[in-house]
N, C-alpha and C. Protein backbone atom coordinates (compact mmCIF):
# COMPACT_ATOMS: atom_id res chain seq x y z
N UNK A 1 24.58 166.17 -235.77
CA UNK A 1 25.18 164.92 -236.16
C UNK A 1 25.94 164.37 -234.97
N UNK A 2 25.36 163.20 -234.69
CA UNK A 2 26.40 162.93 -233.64
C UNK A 2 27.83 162.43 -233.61
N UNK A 3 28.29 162.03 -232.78
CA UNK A 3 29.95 162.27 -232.99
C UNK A 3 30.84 162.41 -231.67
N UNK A 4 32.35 162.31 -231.73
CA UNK A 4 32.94 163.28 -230.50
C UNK A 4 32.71 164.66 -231.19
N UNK A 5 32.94 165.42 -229.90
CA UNK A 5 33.02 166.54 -229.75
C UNK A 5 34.34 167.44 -230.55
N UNK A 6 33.70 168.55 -231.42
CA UNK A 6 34.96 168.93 -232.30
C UNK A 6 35.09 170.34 -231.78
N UNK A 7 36.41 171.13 -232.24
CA UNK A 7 36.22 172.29 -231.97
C UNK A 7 35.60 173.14 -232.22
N UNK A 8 34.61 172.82 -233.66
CA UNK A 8 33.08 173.66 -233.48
C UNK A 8 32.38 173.78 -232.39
N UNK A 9 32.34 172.83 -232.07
CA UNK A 9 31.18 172.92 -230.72
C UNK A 9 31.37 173.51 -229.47
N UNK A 10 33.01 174.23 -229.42
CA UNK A 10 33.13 175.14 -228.06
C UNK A 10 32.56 176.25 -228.36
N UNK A 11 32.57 176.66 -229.69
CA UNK A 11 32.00 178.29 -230.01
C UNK A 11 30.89 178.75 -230.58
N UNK A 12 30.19 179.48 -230.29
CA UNK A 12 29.06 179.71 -230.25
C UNK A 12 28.66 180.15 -231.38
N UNK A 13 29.44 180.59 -232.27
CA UNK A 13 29.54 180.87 -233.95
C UNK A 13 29.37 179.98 -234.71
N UNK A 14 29.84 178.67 -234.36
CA UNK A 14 30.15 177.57 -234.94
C UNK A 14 29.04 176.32 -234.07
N UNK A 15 28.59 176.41 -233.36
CA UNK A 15 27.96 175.39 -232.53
C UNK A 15 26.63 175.35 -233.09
N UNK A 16 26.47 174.23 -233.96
CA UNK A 16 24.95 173.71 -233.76
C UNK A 16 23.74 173.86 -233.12
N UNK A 17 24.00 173.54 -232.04
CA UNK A 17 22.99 173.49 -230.82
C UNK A 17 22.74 174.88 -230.16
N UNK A 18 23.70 175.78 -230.85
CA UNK A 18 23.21 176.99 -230.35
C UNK A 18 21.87 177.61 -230.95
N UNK A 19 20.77 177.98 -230.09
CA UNK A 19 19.36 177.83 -230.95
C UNK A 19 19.43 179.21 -231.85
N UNK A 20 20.40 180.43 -231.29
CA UNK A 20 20.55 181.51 -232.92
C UNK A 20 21.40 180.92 -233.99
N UNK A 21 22.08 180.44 -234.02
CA UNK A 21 22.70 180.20 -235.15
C UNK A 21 21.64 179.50 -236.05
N UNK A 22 21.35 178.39 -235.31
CA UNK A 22 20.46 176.93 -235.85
C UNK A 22 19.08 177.94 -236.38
N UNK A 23 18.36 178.77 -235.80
CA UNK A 23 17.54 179.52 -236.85
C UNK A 23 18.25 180.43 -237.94
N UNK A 24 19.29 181.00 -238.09
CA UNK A 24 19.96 181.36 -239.10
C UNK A 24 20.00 180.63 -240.78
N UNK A 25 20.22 179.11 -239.91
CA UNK A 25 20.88 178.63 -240.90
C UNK A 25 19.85 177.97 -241.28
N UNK A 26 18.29 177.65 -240.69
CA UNK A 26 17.50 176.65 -241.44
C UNK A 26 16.93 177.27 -242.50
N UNK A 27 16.66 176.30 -243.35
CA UNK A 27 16.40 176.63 -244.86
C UNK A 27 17.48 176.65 -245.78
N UNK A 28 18.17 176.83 -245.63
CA UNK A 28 19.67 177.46 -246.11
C UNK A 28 20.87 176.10 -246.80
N UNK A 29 21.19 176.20 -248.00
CA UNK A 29 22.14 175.00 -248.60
C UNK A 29 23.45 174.71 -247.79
N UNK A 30 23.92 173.78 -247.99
CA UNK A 30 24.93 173.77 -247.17
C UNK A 30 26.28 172.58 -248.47
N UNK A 31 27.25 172.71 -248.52
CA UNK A 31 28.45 171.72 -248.78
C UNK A 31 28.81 171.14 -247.87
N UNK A 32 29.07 169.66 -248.26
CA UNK A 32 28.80 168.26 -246.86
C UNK A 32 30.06 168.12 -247.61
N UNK A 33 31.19 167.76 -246.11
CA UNK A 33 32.43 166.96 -246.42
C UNK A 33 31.93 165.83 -246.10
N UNK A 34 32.40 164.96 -246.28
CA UNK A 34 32.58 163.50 -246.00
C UNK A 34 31.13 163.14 -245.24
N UNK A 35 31.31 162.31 -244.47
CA UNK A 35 29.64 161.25 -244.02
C UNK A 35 29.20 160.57 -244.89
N UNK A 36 28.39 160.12 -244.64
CA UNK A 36 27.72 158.94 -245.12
C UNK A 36 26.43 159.67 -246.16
N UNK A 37 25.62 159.55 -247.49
CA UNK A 37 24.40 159.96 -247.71
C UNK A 37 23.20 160.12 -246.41
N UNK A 38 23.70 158.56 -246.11
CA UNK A 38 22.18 158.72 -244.50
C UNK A 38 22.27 159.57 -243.91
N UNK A 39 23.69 159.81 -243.42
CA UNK A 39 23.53 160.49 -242.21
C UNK A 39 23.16 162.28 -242.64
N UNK A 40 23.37 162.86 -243.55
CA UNK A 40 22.93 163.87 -244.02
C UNK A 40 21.12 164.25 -244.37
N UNK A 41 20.57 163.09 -244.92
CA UNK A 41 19.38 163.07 -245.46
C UNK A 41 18.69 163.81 -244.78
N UNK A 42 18.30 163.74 -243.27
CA UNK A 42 17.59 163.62 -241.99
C UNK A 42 17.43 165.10 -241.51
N UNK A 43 18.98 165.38 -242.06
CA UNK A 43 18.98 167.23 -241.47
C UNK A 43 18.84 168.33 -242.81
N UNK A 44 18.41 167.89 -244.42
CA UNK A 44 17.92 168.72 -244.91
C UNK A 44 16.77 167.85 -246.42
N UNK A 45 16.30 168.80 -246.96
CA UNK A 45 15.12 168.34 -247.90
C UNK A 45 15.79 167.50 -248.89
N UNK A 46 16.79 168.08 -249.40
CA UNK A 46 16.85 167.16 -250.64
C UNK A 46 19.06 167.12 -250.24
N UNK A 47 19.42 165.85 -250.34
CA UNK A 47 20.53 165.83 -250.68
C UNK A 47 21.21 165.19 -251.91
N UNK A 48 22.30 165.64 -252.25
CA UNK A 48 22.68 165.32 -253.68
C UNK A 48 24.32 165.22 -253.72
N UNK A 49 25.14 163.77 -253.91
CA UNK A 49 25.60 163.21 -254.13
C UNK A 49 26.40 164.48 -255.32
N UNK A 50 27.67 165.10 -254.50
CA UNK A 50 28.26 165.59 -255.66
C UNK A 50 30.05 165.17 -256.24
N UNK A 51 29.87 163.83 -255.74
CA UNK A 51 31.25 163.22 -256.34
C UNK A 51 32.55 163.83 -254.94
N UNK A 52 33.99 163.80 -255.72
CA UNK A 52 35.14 163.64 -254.56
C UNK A 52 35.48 165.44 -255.32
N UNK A 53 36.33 165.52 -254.13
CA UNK A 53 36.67 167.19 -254.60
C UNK A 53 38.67 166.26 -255.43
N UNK A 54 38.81 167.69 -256.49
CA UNK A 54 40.10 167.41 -257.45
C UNK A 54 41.37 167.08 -255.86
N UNK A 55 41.79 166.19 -255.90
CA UNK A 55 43.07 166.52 -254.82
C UNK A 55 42.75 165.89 -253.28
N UNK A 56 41.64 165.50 -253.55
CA UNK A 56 41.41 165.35 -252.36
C UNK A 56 42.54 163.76 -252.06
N UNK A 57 42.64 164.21 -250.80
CA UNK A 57 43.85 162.82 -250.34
C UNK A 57 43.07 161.45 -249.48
N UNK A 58 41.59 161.33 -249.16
CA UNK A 58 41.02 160.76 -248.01
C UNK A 58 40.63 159.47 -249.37
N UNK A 59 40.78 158.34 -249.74
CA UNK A 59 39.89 157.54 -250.31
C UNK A 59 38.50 157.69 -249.67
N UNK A 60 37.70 157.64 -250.69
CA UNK A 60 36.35 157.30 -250.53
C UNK A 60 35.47 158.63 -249.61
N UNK A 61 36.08 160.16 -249.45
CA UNK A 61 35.41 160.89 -249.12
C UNK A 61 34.79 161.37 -249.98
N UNK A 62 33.34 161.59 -249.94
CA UNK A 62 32.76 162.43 -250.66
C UNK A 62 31.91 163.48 -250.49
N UNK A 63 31.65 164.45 -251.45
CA UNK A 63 31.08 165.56 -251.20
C UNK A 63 29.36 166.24 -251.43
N UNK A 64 28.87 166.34 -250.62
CA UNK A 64 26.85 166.23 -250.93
C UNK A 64 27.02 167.93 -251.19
N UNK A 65 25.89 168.16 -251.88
CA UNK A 65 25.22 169.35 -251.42
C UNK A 65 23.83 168.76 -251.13
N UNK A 66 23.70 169.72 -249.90
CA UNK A 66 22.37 169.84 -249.29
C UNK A 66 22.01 170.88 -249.09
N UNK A 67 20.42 170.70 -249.32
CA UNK A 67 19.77 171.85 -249.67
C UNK A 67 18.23 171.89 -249.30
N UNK A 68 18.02 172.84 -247.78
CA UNK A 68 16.82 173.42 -247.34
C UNK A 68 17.13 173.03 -245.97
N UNK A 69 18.16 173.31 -245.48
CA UNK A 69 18.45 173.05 -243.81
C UNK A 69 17.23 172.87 -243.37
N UNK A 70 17.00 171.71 -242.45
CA UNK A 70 16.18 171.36 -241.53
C UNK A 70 16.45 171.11 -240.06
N UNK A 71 17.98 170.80 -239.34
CA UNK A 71 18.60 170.58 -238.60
C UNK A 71 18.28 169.27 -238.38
N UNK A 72 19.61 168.94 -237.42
CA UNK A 72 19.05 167.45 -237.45
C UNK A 72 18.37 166.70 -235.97
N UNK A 73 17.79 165.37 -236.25
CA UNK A 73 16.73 165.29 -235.46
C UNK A 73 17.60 165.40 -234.00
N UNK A 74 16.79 165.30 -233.12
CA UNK A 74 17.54 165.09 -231.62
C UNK A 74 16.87 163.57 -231.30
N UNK A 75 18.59 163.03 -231.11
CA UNK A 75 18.07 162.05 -229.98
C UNK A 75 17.61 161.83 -228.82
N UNK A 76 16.03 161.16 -228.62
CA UNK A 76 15.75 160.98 -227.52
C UNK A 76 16.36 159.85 -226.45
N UNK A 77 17.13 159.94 -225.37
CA UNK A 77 17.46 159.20 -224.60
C UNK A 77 15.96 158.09 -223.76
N UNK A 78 16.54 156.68 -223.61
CA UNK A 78 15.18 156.00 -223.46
C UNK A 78 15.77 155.67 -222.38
N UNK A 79 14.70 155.43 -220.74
CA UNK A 79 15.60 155.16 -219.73
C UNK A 79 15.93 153.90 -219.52
């Protein structure tokens, strides 16, 4: 997902783009904080719209489950 850079992405446990993890995790469901529906769709089979969590303080965040990790696409840079 693109973005700035978070503190996931210094560690290798937590980093995306690391290519063991990223086979670990494909196939695999996942709980989506916040984003957009789109931007989730792209990186697994089916996503599903599961409303706001009790307490939550952010207006308008909501919560997906997704389900059948696919990772998400890579952008190609055009020169």
């Amino acid at each position: 997902m693109e973005g700035p850079r978070k503190q996931y992405d210094l560690w290798p446990e937590t980093n995306l783009a690391n290519p063991d993890l990223h086979a670990d995790l494909l196939g695999r469901p996942a709980l989506l904080v916040g984003g957009r529906f789109e931007q989730w769709t792209p990186a697994f089979d089916r996503v599903e719209e599961a409303g706001q969590l009790d307490g939550e303080h952010k207006k308008g965040r909501l919560i997906y489950l997704g389900y059948g990790y696919r990772g998400f696409p890579t952008s190609e840079a055009t020169p």
